[in-house]
Protein backbone atom coordinates (compact mmCIF):
# COMPACT_ATOMS: atom_id res chain seq x y z
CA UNK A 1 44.34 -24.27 36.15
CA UNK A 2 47.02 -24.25 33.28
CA UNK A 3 48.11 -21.56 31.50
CA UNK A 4 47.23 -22.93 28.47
CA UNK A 5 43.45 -23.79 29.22
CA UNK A 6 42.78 -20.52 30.91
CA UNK A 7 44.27 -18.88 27.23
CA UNK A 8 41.71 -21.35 25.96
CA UNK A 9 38.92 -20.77 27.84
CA UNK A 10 39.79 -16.67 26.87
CA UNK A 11 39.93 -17.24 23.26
CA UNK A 12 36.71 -19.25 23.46
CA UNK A 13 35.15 -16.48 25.33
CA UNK A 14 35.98 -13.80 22.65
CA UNK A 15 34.72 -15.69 19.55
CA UNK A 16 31.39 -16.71 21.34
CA UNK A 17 31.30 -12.36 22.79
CA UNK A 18 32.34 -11.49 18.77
CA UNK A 19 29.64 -14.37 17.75
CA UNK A 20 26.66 -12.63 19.58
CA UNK A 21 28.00 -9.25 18.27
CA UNK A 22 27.86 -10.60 14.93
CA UNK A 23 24.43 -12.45 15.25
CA UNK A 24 23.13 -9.38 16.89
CA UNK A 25 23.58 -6.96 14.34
CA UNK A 26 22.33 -9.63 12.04
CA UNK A 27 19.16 -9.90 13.77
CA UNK A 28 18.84 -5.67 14.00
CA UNK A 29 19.52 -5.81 10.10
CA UNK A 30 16.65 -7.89 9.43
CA UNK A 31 14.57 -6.37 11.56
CA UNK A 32 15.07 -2.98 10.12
CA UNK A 33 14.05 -4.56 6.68
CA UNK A 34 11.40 -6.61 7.98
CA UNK A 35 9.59 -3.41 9.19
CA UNK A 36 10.51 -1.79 6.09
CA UNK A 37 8.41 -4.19 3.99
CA UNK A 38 5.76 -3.92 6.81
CA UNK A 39 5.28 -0.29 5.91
CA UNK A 40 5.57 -1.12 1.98
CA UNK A 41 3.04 -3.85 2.71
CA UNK A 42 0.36 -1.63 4.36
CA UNK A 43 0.91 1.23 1.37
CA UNK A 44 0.34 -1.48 -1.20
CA UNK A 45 -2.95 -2.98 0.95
CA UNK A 46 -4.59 1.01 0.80
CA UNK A 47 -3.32 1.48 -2.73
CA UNK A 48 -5.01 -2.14 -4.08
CA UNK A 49 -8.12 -0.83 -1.94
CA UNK A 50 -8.19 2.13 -3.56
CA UNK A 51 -7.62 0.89 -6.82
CA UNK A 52 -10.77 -1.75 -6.30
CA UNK A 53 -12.64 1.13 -5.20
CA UNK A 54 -12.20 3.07 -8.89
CA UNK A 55 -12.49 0.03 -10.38
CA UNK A 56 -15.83 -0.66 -8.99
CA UNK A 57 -16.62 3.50 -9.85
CA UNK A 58 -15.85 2.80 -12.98
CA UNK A 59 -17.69 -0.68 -13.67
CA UNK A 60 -20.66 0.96 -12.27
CA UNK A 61 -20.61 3.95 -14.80
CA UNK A 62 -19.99 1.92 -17.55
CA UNK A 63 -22.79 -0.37 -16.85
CA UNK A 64 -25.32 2.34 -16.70
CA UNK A 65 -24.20 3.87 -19.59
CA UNK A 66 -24.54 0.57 -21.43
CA UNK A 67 -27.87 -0.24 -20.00
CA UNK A 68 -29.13 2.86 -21.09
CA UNK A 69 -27.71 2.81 -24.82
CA UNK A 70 -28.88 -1.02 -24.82
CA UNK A 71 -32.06 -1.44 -23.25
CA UNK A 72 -33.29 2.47 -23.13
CA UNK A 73 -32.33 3.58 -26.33
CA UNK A 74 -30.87 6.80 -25.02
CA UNK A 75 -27.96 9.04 -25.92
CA UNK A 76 -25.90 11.64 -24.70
CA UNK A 77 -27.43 14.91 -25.47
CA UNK A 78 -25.70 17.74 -27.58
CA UNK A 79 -24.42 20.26 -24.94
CA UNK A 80 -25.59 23.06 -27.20
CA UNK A 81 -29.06 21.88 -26.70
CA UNK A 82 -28.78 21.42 -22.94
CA UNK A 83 -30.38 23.75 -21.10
CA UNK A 84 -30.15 24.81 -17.09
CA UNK A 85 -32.80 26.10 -15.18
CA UNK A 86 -32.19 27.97 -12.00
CA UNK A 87 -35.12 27.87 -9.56
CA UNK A 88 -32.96 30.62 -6.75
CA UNK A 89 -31.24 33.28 -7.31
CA UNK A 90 -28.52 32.51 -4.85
CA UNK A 91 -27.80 28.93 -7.19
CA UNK A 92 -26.67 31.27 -10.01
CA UNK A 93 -22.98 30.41 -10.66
């Protein structure tokens, strides 16, 4: 083999080895963010289900409370009038 090719067939060698480092670390890069958005992805999945959760809590409350201004004709009762009977001793606060 020549001198020359065998230089040829070296510098060919390094790019590709430098070309794999490069792609490589590349590849790990992405993969770091990739999993990174994983995680973010699963936080915002438990957030939206507990925010659907509230929101259903909360629909639910208001409905009742409508139903029973609307169809029941009831009202909130003055807290000075409310009165709490204890049938234990023990459920004293």
């Amino acid at each position: 083999m020549s001198d020359r090719l065998l230089l040829t067939l070296l510098a060919v060698l390094f790019v590709s080895a430098f070309a794999v480092v490069d792609v490589r670390t590349h590849y790990l890069l992405l993969f770091t963010h990739e999993q990174h958005l994983v995680v973010r992805h699963d936080a915002l999945q438990v957030e939206w289900g507990r925010l659907l959760l509230e929101q259903g809590t909360l629909t639910e409350q208001q409905r009742v409370r409508r139903i029973a201004r609307q169809r029941l004709d009831m009202t909130m009762p003055d807290p000075r009038g409310i009165v709490l009977l204890y049938t234990h001793a023990a459920s004293v606060p």
